[in-house]
PDB file of N, CA and C in Angstrom:
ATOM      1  N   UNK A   1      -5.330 -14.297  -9.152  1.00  0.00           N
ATOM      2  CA  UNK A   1      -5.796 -13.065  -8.563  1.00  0.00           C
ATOM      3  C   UNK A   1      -6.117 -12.058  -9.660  1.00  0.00           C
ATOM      4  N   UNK A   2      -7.306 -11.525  -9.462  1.00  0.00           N
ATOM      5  CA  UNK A   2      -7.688 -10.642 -10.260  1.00  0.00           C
ATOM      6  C   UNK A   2      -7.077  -9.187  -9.534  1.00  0.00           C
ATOM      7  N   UNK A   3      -6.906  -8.193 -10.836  1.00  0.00           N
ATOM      8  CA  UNK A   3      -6.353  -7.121 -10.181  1.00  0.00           C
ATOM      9  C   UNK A   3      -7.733  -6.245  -9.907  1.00  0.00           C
ATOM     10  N   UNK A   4      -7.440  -5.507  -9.011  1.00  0.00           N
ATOM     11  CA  UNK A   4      -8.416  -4.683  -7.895  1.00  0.00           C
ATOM     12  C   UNK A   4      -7.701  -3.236  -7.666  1.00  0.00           C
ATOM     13  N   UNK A   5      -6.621  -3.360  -8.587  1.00  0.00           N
ATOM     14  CA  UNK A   5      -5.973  -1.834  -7.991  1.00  0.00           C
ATOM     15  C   UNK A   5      -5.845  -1.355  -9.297  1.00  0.00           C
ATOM     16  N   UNK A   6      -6.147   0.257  -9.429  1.00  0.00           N
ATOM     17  CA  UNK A   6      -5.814   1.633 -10.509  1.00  0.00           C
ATOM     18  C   UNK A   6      -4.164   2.012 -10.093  1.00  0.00           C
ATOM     19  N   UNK A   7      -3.880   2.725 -11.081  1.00  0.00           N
ATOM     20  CA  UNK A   7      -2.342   3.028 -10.933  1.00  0.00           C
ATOM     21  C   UNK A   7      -2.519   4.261  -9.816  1.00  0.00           C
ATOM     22  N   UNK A   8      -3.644   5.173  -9.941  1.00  0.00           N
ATOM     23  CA  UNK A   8      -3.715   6.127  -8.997  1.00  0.00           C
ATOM     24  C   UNK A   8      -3.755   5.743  -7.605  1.00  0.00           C
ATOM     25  N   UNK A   9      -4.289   4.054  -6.822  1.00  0.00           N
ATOM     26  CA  UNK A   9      -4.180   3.531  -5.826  1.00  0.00           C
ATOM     27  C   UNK A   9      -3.038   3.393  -5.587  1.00  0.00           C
ATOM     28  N   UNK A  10      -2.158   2.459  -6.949  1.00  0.00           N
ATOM     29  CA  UNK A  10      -1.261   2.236  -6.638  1.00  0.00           C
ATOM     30  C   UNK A  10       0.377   3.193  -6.401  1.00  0.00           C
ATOM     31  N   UNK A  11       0.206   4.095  -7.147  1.00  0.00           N
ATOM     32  CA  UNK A  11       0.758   5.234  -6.666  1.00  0.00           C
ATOM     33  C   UNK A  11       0.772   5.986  -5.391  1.00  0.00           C
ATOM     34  N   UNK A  12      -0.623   6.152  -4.795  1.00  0.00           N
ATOM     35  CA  UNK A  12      -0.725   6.672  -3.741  1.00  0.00           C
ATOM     36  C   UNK A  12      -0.044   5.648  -2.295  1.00  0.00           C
ATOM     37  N   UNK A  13      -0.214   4.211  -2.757  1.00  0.00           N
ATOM     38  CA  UNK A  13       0.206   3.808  -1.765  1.00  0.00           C
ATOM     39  C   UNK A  13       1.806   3.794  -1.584  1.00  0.00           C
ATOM     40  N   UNK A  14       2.489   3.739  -2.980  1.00  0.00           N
ATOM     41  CA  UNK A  14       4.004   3.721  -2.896  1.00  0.00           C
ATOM     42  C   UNK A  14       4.799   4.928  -2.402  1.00  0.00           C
ATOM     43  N   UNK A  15       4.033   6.080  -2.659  1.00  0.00           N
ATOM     44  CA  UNK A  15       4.331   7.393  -2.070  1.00  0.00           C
ATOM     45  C   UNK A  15       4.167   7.418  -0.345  1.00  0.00           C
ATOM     46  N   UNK A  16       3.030   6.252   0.162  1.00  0.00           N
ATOM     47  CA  UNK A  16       2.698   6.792   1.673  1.00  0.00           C
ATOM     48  C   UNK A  16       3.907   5.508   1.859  1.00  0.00           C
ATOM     49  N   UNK A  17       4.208   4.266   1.300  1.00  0.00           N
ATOM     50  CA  UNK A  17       4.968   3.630   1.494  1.00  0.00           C
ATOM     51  C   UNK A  17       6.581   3.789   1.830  1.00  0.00           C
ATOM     52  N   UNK A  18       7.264   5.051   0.736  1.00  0.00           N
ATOM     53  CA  UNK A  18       8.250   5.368   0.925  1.00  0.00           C
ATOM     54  C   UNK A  18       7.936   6.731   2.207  1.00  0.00           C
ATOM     55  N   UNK A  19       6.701   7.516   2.245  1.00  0.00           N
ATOM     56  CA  UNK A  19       7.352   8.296   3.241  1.00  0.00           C
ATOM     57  C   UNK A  19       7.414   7.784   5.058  1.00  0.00           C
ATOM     58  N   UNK A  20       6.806   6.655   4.798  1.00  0.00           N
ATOM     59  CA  UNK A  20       6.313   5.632   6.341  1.00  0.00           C
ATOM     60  C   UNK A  20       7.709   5.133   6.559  1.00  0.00           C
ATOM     61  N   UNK A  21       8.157   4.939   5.077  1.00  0.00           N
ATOM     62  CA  UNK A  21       9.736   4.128   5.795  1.00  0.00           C
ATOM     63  C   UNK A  21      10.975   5.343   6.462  1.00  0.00           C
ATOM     64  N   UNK A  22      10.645   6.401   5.283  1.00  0.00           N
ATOM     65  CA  UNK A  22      11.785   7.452   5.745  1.00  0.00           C
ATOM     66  C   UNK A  22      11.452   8.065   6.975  1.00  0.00           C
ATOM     67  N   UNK A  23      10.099   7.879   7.716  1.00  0.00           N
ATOM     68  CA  UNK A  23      10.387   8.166   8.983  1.00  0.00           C
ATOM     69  C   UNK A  23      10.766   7.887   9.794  1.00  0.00           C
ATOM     70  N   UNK A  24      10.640   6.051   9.874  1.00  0.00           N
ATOM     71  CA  UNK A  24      11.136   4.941  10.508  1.00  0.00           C
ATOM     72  C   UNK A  24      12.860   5.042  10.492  1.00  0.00           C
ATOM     73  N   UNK A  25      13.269   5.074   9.224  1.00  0.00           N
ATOM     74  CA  UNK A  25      14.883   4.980   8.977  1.00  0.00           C
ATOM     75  C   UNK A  25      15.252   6.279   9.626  1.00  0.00           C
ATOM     76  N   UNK A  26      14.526   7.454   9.515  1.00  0.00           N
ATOM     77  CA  UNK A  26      15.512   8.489   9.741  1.00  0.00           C
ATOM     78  C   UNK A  26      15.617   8.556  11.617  1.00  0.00           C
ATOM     79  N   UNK A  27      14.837   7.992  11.729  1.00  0.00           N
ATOM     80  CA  UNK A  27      14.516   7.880  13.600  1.00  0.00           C
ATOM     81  C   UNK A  27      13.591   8.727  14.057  1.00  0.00           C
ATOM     82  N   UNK A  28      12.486   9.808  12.944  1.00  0.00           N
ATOM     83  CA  UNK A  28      11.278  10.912  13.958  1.00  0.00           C
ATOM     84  C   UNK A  28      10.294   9.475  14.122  1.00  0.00           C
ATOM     85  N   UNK A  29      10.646   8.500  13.768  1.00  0.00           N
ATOM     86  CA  UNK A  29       9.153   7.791  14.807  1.00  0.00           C
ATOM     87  C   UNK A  29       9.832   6.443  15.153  1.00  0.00           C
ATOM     88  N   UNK A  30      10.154   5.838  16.506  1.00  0.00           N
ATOM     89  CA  UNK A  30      10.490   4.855  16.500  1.00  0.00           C
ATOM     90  C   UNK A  30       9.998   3.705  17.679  1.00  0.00           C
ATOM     91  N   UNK A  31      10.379   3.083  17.985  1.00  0.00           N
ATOM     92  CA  UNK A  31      10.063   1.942  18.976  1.00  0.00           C
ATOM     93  C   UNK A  31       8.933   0.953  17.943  1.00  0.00           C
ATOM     94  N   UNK A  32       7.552   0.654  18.709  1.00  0.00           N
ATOM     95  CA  UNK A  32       6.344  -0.288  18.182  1.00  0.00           C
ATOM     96  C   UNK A  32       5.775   0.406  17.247  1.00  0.00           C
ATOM     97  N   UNK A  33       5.253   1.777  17.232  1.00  0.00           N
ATOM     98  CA  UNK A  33       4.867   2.580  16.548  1.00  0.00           C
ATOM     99  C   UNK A  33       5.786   2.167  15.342  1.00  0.00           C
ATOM    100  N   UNK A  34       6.959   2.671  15.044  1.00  0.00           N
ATOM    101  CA  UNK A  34       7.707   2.506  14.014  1.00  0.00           C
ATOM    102  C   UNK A  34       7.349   1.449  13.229  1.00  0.00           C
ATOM    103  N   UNK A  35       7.934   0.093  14.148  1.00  0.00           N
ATOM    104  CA  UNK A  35       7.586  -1.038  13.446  1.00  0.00           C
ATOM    105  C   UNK A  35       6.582  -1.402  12.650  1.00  0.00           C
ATOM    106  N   UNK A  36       5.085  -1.012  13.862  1.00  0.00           N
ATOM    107  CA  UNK A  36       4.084  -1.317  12.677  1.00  0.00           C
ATOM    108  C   UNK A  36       4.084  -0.259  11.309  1.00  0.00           C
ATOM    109  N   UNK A  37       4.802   0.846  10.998  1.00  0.00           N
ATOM    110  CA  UNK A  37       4.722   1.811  10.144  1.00  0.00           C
ATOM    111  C   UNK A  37       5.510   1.282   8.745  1.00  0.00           C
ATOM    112  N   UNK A  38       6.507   0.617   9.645  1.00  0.00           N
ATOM    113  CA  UNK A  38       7.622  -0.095   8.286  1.00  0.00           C
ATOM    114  C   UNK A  38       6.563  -1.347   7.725  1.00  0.00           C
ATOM    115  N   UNK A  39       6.351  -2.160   8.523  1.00  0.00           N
ATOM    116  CA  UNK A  39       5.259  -3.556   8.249  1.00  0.00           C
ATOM    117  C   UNK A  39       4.248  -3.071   7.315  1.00  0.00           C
ATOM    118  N   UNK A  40       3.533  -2.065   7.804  1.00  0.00           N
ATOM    119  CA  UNK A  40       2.594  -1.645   6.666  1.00  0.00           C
ATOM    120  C   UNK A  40       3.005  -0.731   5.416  1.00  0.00           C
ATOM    121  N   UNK A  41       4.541  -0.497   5.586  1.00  0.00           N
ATOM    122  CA  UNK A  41       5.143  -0.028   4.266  1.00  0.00           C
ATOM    123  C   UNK A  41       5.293  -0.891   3.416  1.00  0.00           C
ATOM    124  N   UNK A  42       5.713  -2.056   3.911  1.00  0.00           N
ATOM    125  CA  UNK A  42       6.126  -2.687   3.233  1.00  0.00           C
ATOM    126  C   UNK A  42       4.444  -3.785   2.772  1.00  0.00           C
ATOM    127  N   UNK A  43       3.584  -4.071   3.453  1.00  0.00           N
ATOM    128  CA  UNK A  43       2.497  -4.163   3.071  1.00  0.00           C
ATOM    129  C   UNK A  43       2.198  -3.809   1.898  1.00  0.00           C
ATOM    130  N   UNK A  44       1.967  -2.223   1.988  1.00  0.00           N
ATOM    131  CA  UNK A  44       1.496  -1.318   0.618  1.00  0.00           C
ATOM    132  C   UNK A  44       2.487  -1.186  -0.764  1.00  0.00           C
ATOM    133  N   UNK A  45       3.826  -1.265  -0.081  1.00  0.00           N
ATOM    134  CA  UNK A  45       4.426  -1.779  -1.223  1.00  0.00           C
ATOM    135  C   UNK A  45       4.321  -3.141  -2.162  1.00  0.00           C
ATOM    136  N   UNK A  46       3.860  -3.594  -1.127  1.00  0.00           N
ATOM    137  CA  UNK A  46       4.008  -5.387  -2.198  1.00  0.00           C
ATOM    138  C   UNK A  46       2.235  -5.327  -3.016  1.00  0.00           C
ATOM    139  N   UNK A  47       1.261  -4.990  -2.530  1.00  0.00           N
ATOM    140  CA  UNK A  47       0.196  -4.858  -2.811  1.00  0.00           C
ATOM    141  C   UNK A  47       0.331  -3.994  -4.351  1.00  0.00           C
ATOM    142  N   UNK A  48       1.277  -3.200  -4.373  1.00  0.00           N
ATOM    143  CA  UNK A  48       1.180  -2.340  -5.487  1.00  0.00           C
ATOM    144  C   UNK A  48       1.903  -2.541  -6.558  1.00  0.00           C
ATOM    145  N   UNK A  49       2.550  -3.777  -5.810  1.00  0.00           N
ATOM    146  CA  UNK A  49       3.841  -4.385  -7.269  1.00  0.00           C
ATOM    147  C   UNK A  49       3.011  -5.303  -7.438  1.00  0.00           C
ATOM    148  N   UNK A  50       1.397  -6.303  -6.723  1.00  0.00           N
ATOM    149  CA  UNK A  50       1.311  -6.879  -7.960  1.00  0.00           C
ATOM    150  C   UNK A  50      -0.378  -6.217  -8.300  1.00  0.00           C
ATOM    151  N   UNK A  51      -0.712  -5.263  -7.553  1.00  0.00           N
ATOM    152  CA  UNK A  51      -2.432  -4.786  -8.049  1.00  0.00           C
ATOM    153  C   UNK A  51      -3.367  -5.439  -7.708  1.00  0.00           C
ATOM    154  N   UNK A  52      -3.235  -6.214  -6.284  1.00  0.00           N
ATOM    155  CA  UNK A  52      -3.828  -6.609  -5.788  1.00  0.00           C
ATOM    156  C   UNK A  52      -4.178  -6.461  -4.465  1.00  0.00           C
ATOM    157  N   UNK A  53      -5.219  -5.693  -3.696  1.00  0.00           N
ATOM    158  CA  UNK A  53      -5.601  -5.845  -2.299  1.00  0.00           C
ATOM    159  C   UNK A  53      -6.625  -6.876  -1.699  1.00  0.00           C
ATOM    160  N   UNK A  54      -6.313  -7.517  -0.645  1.00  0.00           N
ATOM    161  CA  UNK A  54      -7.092  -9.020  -0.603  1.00  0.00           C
ATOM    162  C   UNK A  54      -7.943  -8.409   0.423  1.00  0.00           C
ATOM    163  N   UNK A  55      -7.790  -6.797   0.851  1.00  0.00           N
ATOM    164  CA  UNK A  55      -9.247  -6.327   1.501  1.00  0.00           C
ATOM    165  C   UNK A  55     -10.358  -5.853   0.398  1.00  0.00           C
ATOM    166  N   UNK A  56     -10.163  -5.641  -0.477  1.00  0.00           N
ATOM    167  CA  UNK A  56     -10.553  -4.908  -1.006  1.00  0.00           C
ATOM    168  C   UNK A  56     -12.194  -6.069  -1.825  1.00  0.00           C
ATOM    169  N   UNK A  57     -11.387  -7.315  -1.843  1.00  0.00           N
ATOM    170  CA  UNK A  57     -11.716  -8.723  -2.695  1.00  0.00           C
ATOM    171  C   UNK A  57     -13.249  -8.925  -2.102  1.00  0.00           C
ATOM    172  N   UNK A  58     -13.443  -8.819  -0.369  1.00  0.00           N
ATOM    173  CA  UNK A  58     -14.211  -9.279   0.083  1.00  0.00           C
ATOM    174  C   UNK A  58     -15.716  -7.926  -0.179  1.00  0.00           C
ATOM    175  N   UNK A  59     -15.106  -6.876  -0.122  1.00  0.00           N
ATOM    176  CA  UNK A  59     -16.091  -6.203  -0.268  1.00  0.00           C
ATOM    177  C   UNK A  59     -16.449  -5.814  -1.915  1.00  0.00           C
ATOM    178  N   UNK A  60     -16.154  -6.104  -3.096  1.00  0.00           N
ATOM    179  CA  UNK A  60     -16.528  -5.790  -4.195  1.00  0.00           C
ATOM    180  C   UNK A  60     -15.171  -4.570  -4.675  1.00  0.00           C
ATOM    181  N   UNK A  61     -14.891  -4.231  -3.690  1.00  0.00           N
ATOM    182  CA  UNK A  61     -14.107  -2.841  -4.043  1.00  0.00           C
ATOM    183  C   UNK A  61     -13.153  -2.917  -5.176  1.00  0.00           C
ATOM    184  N   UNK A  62     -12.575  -2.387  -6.556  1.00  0.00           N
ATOM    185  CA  UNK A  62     -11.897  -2.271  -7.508  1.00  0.00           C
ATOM    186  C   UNK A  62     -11.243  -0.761  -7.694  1.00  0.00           C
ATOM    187  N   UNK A  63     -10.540  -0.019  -7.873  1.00  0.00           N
ATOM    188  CA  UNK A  63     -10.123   1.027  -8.469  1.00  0.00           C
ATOM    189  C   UNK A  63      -9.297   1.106  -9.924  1.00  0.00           C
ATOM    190  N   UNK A  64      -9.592  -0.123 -10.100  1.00  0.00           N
ATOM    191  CA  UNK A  64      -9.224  -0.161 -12.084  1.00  0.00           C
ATOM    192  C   UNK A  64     -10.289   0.642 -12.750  1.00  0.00           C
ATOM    193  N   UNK A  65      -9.655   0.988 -14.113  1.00  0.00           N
ATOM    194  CA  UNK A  65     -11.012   1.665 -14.573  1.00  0.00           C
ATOM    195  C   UNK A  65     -11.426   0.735 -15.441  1.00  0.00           C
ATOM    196  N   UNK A  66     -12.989   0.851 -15.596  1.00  0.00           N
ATOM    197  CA  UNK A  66     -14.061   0.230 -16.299  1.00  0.00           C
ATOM    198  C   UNK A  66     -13.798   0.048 -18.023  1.00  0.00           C
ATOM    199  N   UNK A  67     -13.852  -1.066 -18.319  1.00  0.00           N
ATOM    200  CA  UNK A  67     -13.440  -2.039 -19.626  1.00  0.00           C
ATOM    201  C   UNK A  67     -14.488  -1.471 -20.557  1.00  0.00           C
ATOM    202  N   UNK A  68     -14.596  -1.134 -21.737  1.00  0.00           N
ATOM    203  CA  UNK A  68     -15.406  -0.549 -22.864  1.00  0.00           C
ATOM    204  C   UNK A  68     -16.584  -0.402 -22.417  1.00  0.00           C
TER     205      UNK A  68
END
């Protein structure tokens, strides 16, 4: 896998990652709603530990920055 993610992606997603979970854990959002909120926390978390989005693959999309 080629990487497709900038640290600024990947930052942004670990920030929406931890605040999706602390809403879930603390109980302001819960039932199905919740669930899918944690699922896609944890989504955006794993995407950003390794810099890779496999949506991103099909359309050309990259947010690394450009090599010399």
């Amino acid at each position: 896998m080629k990487k497709n993610m900038g640290s600024a992606d990947r930052i942004i997603r670990v920030i929406l990652a931890a605040v999706m979970a602390t809403l879930y854990f603390t109980g302001i959002i819960t039932g199905t709603i919740g669930l899918v909120l944690v699922i896609l926390a944890a989504v955006f978390l794993l995407t950003s530990l390794i810099s890779f989005c496999p949506l991103y693959a099909p359309f050309g999309i990259s947010t690394c920055p450009k090599k010399g």
